[in-house]
PDB file of N, CA and C in Angstrom:
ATOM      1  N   UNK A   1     105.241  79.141  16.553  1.00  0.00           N
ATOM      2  CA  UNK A   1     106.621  79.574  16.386  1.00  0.00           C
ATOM      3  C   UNK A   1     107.543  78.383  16.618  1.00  0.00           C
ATOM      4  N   UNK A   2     108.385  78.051  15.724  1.00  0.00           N
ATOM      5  CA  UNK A   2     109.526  77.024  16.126  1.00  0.00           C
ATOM      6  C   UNK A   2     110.708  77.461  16.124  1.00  0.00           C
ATOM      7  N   UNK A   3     111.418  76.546  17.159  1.00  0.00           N
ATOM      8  CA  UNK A   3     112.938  77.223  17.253  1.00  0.00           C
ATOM      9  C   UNK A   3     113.926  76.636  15.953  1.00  0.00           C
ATOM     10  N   UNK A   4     114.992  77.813  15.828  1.00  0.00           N
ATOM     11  CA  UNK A   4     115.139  76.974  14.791  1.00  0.00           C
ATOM     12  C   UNK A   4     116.953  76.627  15.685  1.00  0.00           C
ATOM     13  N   UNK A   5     117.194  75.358  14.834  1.00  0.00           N
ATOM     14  CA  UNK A   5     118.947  75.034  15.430  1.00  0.00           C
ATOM     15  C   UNK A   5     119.421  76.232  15.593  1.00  0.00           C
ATOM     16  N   UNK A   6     120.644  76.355  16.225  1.00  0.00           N
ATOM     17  CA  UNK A   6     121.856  77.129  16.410  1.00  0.00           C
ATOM     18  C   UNK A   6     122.598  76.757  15.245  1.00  0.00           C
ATOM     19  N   UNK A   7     122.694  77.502  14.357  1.00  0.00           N
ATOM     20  CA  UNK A   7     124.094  77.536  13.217  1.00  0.00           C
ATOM     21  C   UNK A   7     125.101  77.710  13.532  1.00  0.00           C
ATOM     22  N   UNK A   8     126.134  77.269  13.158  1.00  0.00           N
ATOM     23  CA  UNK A   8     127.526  77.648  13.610  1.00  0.00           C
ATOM     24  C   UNK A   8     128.010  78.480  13.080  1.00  0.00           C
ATOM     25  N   UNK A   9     128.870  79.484  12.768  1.00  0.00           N
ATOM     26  CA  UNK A   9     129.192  80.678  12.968  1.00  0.00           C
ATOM     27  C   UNK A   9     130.428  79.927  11.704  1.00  0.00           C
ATOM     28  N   UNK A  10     130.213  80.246  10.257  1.00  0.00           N
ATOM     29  CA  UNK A  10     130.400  80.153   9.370  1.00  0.00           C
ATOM     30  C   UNK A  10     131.854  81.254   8.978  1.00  0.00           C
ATOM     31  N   UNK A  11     132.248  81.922  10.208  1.00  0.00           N
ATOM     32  CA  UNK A  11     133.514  83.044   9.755  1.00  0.00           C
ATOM     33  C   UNK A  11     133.918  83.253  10.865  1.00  0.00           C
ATOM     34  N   UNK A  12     135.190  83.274  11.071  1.00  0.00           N
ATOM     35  CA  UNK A  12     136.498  83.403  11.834  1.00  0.00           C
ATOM     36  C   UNK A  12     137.178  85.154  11.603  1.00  0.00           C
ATOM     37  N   UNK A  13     136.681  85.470  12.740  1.00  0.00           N
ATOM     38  CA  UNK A  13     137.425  87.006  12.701  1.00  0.00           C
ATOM     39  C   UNK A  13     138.744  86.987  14.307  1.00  0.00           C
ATOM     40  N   UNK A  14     139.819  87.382  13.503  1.00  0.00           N
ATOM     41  CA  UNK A  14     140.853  87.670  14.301  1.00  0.00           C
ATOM     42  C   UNK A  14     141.775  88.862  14.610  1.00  0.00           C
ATOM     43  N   UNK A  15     142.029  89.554  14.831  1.00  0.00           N
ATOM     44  CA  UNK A  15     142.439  90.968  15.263  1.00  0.00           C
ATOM     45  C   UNK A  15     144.062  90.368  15.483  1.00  0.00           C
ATOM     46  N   UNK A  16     145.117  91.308  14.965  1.00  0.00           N
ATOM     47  CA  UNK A  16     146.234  91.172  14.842  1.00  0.00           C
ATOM     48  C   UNK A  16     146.816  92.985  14.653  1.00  0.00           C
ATOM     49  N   UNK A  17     146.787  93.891  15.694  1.00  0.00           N
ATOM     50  CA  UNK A  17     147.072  94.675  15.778  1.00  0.00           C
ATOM     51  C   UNK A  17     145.866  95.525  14.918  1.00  0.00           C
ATOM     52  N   UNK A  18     146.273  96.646  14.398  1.00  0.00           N
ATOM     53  CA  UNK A  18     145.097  97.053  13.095  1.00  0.00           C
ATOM     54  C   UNK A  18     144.564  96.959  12.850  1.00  0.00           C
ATOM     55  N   UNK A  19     144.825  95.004  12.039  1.00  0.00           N
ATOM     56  CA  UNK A  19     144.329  94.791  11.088  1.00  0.00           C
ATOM     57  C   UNK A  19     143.268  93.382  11.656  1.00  0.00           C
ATOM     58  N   UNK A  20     141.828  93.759  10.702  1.00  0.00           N
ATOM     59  CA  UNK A  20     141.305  92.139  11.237  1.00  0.00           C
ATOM     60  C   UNK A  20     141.089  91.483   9.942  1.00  0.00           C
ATOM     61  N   UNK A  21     141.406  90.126  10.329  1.00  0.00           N
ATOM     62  CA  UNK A  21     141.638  89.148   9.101  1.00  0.00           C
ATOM     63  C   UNK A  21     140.343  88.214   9.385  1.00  0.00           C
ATOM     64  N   UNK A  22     138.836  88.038   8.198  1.00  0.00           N
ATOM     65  CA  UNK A  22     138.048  86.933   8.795  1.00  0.00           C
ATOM     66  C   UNK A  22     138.605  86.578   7.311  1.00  0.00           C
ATOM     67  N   UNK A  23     137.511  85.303   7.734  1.00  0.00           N
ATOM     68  CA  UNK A  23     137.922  83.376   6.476  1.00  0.00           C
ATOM     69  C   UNK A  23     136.358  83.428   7.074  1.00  0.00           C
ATOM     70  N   UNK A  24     136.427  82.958   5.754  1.00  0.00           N
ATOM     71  CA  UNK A  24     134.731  82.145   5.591  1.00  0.00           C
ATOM     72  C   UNK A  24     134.013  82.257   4.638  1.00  0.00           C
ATOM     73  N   UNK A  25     132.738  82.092   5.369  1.00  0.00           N
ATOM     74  CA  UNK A  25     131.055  83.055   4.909  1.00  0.00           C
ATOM     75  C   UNK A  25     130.884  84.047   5.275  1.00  0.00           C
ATOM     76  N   UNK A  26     130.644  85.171   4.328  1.00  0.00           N
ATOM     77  CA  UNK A  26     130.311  86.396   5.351  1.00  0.00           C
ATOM     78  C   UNK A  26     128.735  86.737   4.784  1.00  0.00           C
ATOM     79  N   UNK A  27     127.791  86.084   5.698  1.00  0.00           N
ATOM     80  CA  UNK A  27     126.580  85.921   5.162  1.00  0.00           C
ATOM     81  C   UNK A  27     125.293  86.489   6.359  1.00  0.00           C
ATOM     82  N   UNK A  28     124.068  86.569   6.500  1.00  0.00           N
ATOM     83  CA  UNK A  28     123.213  86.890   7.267  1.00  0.00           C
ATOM     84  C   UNK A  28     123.531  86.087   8.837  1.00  0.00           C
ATOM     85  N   UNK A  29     123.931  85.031   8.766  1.00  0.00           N
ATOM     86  CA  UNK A  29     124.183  84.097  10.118  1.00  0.00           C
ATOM     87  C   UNK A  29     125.731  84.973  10.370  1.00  0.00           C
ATOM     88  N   UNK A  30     126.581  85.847   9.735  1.00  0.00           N
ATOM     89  CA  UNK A  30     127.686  85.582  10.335  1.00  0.00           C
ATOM     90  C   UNK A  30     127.769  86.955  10.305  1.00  0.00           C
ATOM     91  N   UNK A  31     127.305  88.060   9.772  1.00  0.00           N
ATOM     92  CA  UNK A  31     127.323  89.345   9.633  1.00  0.00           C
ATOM     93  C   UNK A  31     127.604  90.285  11.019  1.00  0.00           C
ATOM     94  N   UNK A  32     126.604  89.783  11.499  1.00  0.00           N
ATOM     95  CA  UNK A  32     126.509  90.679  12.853  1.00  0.00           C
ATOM     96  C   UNK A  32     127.531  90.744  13.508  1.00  0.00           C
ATOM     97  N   UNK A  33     127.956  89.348  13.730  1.00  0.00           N
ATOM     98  CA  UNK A  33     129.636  89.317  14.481  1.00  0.00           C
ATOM     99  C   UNK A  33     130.699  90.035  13.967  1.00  0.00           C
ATOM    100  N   UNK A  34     130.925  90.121  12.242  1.00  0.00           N
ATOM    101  CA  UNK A  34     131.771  91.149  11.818  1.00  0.00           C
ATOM    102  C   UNK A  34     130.899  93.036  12.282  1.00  0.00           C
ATOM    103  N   UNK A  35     129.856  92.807  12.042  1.00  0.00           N
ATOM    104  CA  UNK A  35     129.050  94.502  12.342  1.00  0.00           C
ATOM    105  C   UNK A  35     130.317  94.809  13.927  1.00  0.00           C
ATOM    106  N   UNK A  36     129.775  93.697  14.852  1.00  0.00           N
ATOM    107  CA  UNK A  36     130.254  94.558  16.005  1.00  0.00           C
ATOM    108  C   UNK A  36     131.449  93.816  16.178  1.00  0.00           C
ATOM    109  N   UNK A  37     131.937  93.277  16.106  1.00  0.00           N
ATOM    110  CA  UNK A  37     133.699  93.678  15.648  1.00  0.00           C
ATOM    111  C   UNK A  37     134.138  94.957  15.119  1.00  0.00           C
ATOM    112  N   UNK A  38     133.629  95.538  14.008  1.00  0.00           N
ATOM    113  CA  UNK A  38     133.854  96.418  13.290  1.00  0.00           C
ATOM    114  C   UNK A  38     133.716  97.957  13.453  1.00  0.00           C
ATOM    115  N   UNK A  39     132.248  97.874  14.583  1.00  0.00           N
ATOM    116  CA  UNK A  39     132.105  98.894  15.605  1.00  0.00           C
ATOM    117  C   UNK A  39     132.627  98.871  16.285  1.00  0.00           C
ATOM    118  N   UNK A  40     133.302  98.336  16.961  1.00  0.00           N
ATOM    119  CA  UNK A  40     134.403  98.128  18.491  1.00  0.00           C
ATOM    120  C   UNK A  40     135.499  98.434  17.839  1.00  0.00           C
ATOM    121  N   UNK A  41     135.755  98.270  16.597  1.00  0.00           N
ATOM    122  CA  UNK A  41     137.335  99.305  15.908  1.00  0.00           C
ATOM    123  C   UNK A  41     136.932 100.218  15.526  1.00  0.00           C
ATOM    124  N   UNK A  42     135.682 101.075  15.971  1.00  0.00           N
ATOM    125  CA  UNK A  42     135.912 102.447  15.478  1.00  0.00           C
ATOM    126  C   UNK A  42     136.590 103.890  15.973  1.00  0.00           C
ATOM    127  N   UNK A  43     136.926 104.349  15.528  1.00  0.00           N
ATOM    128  CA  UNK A  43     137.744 105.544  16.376  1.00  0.00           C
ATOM    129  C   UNK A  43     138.588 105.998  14.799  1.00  0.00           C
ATOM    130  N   UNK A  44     139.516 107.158  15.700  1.00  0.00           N
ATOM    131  CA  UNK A  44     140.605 107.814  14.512  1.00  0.00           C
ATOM    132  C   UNK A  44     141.219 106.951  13.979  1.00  0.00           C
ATOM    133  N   UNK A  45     141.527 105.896  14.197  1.00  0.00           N
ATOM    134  CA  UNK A  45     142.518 104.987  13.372  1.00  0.00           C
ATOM    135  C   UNK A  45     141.624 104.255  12.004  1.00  0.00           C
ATOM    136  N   UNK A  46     142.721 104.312  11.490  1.00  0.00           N
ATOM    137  CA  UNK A  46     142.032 103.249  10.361  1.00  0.00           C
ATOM    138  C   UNK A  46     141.552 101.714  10.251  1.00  0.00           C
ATOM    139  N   UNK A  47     141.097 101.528  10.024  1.00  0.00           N
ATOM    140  CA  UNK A  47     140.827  99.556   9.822  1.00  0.00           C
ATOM    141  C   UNK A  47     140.947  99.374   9.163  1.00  0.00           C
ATOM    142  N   UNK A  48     141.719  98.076   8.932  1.00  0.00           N
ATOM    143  CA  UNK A  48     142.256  97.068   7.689  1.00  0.00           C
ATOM    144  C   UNK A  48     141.498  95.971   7.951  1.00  0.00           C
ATOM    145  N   UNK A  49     140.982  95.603   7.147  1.00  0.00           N
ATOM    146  CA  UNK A  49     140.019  94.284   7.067  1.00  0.00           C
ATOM    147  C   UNK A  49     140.775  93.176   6.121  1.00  0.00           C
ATOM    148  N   UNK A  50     141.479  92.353   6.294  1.00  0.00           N
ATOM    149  CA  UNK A  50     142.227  91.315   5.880  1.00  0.00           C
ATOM    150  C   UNK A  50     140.779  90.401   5.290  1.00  0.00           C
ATOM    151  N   UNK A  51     140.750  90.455   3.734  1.00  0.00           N
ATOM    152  CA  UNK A  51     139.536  89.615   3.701  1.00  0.00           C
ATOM    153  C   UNK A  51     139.875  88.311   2.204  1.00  0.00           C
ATOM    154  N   UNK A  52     141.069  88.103   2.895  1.00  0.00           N
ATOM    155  CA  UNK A  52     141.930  87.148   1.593  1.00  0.00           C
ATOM    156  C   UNK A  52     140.863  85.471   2.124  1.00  0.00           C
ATOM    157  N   UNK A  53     140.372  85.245   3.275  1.00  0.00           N
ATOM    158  CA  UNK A  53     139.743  84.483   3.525  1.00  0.00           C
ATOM    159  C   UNK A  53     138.731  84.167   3.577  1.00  0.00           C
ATOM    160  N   UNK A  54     137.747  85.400   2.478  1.00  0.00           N
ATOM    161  CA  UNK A  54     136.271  85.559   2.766  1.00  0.00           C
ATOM    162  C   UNK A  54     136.281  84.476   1.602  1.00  0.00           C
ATOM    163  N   UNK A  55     135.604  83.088   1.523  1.00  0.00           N
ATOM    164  CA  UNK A  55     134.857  82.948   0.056  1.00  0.00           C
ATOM    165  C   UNK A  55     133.465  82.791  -0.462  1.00  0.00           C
ATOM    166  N   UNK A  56     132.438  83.415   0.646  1.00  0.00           N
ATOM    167  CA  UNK A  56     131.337  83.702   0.312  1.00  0.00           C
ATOM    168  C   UNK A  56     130.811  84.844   0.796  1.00  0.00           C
ATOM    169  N   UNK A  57     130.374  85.945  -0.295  1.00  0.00           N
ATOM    170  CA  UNK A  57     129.752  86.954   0.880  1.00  0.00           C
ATOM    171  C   UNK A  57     128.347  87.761   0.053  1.00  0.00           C
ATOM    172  N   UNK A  58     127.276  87.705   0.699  1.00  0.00           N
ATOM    173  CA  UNK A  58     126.146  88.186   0.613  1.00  0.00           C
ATOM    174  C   UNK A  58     125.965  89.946   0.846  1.00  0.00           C
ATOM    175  N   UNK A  59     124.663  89.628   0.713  1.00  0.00           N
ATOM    176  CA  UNK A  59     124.450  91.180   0.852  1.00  0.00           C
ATOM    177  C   UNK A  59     124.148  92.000   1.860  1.00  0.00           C
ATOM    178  N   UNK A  60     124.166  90.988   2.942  1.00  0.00           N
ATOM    179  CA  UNK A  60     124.208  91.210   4.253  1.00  0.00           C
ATOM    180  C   UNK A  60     125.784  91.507   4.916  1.00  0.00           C
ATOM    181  N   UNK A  61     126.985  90.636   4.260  1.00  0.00           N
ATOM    182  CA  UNK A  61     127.731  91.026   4.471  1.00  0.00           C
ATOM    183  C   UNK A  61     128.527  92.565   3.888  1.00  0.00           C
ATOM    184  N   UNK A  62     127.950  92.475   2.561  1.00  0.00           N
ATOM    185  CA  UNK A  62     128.094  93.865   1.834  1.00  0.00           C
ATOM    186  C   UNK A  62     127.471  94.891   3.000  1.00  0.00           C
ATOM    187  N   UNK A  63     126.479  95.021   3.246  1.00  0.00           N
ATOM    188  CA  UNK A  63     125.622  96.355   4.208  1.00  0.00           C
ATOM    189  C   UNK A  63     126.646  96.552   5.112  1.00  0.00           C
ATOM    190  N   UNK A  64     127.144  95.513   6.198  1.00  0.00           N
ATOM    191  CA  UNK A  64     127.809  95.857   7.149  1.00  0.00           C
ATOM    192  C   UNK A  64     129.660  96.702   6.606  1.00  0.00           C
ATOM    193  N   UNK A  65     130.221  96.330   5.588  1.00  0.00           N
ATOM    194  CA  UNK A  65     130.791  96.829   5.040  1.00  0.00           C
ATOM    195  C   UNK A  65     130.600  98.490   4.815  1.00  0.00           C
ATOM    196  N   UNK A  66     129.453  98.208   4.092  1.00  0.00           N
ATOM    197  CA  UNK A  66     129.076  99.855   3.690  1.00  0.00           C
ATOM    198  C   UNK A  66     128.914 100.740   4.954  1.00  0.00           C
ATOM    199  N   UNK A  67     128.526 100.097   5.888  1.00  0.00           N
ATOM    200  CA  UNK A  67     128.035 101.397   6.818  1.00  0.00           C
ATOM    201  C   UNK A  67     129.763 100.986   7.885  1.00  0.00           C
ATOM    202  N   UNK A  68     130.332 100.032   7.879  1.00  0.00           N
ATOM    203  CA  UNK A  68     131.549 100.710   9.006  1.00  0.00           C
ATOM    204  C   UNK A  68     132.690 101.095   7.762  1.00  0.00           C
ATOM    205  N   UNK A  69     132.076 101.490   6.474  1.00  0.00           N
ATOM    206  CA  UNK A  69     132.878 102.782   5.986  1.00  0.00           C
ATOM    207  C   UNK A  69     132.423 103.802   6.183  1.00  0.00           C
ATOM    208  N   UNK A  70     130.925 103.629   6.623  1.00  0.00           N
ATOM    209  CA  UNK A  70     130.309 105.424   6.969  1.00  0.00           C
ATOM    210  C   UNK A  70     130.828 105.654   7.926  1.00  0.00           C
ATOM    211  N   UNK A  71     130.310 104.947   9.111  1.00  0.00           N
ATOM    212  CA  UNK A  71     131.379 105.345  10.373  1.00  0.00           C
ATOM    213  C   UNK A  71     132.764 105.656  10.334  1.00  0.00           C
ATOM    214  N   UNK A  72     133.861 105.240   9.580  1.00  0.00           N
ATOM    215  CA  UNK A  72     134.888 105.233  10.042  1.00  0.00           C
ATOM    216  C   UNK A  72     135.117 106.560   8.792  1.00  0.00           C
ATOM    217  N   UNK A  73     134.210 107.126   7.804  1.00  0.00           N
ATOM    218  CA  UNK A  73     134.630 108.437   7.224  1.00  0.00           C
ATOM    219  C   UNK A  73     133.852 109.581   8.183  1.00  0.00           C
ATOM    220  N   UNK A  74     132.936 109.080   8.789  1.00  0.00           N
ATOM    221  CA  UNK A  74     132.116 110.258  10.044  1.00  0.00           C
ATOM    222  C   UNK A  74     133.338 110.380  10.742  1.00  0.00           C
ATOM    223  N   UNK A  75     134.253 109.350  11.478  1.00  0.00           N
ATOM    224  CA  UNK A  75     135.284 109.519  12.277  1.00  0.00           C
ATOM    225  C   UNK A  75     136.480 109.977  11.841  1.00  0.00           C
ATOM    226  N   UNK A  76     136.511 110.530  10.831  1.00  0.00           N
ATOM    227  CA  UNK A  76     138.060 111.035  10.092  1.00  0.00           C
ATOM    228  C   UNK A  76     139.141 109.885   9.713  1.00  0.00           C
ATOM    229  N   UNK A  77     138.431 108.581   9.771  1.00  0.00           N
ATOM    230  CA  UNK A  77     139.223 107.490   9.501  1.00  0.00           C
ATOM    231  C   UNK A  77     139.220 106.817   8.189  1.00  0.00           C
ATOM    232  N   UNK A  78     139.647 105.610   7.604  1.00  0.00           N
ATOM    233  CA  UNK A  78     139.345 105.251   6.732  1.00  0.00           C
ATOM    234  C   UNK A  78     138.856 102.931   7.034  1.00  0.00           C
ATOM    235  N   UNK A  79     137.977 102.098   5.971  1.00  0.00           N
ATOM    236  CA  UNK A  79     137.858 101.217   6.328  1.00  0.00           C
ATOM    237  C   UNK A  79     138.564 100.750   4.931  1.00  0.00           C
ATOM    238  N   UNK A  80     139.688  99.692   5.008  1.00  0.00           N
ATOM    239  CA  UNK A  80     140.434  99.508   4.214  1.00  0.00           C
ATOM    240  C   UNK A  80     140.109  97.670   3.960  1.00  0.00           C
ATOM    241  N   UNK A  81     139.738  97.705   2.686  1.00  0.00           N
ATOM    242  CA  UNK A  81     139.556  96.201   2.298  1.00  0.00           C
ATOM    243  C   UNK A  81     140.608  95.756   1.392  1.00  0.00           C
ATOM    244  N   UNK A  82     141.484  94.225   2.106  1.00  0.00           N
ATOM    245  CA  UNK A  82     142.728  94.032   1.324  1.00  0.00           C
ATOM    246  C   UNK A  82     142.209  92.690   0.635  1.00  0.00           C
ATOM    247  N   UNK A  83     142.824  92.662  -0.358  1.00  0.00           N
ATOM    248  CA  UNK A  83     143.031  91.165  -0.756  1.00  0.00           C
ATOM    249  C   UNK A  83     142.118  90.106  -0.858  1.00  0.00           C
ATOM    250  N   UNK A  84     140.645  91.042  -1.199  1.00  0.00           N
ATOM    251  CA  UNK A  84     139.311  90.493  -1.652  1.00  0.00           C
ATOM    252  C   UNK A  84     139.567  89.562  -2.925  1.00  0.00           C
ATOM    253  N   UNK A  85     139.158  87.785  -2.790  1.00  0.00           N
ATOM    254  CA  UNK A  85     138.670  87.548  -3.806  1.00  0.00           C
ATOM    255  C   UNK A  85     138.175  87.711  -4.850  1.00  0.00           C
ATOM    256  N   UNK A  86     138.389  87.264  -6.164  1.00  0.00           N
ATOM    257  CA  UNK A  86     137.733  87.403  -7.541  1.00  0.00           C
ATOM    258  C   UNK A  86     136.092  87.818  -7.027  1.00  0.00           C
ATOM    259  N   UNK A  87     135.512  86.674  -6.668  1.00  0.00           N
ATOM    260  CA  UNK A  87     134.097  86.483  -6.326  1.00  0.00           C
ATOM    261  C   UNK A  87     133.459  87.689  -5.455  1.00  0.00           C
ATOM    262  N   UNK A  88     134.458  88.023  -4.387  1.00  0.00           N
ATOM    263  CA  UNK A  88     133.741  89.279  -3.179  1.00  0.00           C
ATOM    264  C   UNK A  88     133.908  90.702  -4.117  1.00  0.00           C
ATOM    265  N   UNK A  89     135.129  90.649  -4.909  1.00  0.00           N
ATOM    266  CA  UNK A  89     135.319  91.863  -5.523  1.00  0.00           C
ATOM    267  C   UNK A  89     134.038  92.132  -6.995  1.00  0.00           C
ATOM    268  N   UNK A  90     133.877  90.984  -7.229  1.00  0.00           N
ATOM    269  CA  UNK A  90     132.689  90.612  -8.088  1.00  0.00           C
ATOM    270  C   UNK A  90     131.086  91.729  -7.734  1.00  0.00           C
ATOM    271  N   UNK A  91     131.075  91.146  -6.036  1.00  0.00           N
ATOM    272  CA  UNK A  91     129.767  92.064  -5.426  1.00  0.00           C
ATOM    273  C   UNK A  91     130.195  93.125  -5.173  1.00  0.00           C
ATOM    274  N   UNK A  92     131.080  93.677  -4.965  1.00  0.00           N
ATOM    275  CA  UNK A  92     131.162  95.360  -4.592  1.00  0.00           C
ATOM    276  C   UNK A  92     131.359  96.172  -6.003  1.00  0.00           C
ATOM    277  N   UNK A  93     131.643  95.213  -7.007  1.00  0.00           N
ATOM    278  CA  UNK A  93     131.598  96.137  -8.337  1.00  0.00           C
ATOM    279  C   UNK A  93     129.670  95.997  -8.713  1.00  0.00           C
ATOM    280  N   UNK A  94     129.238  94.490  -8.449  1.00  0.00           N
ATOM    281  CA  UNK A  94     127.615  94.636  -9.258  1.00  0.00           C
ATOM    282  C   UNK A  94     127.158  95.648  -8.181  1.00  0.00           C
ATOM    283  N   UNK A  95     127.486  95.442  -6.565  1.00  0.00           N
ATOM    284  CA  UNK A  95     126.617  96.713  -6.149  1.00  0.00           C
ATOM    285  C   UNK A  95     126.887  98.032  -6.155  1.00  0.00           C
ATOM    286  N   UNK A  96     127.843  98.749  -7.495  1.00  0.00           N
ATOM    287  CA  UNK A  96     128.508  99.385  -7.463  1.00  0.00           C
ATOM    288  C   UNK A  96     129.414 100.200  -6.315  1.00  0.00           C
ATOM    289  N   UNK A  97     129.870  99.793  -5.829  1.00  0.00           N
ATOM    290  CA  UNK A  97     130.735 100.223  -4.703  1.00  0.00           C
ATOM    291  C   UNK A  97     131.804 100.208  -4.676  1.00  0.00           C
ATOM    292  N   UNK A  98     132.431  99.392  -5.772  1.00  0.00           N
ATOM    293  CA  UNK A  98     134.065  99.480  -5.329  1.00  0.00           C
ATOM    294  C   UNK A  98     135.122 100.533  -5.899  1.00  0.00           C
ATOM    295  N   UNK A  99     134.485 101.685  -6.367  1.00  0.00           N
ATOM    296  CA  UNK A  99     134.706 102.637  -6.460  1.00  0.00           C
ATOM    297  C   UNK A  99     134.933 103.907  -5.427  1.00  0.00           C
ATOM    298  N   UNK A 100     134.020 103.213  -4.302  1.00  0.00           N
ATOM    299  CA  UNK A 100     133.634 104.102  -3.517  1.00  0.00           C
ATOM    300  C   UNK A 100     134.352 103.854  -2.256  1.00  0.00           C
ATOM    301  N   UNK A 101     134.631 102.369  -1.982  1.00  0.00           N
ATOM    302  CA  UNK A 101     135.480 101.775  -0.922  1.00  0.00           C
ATOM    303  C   UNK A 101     137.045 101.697  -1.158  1.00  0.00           C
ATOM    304  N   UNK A 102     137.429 102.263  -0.152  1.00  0.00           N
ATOM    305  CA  UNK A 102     139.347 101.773  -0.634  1.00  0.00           C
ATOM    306  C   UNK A 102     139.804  99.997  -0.316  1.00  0.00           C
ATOM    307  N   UNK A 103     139.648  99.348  -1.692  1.00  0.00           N
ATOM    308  CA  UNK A 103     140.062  98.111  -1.693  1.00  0.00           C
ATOM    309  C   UNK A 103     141.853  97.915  -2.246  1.00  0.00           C
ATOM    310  N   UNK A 104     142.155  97.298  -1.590  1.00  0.00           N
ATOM    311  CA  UNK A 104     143.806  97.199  -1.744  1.00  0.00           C
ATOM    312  C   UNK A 104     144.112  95.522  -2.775  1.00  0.00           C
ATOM    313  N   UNK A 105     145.070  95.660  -3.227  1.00  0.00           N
ATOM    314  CA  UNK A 105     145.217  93.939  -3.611  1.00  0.00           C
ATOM    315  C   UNK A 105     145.716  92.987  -3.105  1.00  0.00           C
ATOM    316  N   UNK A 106     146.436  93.259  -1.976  1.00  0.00           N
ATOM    317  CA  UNK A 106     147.091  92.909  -0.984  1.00  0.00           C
ATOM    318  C   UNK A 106     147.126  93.247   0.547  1.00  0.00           C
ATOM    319  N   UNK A 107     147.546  92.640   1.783  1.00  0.00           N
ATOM    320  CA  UNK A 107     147.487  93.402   2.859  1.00  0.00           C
ATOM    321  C   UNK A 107     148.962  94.177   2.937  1.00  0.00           C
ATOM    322  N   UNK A 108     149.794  93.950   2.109  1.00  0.00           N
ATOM    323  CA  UNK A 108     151.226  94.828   2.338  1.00  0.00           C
ATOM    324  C   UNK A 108     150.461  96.277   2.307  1.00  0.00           C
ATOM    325  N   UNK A 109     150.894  97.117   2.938  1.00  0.00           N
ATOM    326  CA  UNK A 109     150.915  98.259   3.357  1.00  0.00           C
ATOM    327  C   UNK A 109     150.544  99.122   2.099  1.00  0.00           C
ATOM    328  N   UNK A 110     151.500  99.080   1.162  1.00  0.00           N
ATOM    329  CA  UNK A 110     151.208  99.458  -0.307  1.00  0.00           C
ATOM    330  C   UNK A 110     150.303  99.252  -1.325  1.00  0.00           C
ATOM    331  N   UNK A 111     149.547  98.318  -0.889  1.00  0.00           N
ATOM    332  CA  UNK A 111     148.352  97.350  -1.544  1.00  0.00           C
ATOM    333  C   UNK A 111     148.753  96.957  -2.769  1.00  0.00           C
ATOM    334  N   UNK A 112     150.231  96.522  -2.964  1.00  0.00           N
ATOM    335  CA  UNK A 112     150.174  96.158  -4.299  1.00  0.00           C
ATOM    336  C   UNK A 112     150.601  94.253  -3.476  1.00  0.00           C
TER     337      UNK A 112
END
């Protein structure tokens, strides 16, 4: 068995009332940290995920997506994705999902 380096943590998640805004990679090394971020905002309120700063995201980051929208529709809430890139909005349409997720085009309130 070999160890492997410590990676550095490829995405920046910040909490600003509501809403959390990450920048980055949102990839297998960086996933988990958004997972439980994302669990620690669960409850009746809604989450806004500010993701104007994602510019890479896998399918690892997709899963964690999908399931803290399960949670937060088990909780009577909603998980709100704003201001996804060409490229991220790219994977939630091939994994068909973005039908299914409320994606906004913006973080203004109105999502326009």
């Amino acid at each position: 068995m070999t160890d492997e380096p410590d990676v550095p943590s490829r995405l920046t998640i910040e909490r600003d009332g509501a809403t959390i805004a990450i920048a980055g990679e949102l990839d297998a090394h960086s996933a988990p940290a958004l997972r439980d971020e994302l669990a620690a905002s669960s409850g009746p309120d809604d989450i806004v995920v500010d993701m104007s700063g994602i510019t890479f995201m896998d399918s690892s980051g997709l899963r964690v997506l999908i399931d803290a929208h399960q949670r937060a529709a088990d909780s009577d809430s909603r998980l709100v994705l704003c201001a996804p890139s060409s490229s991220v909005r790219r994977v939630l349409q091939i994994a068909g999902v973005l039908d299914h997720l409320e994606v906004r085009n913006s973080v203004a309130p109105d999502g326009q």
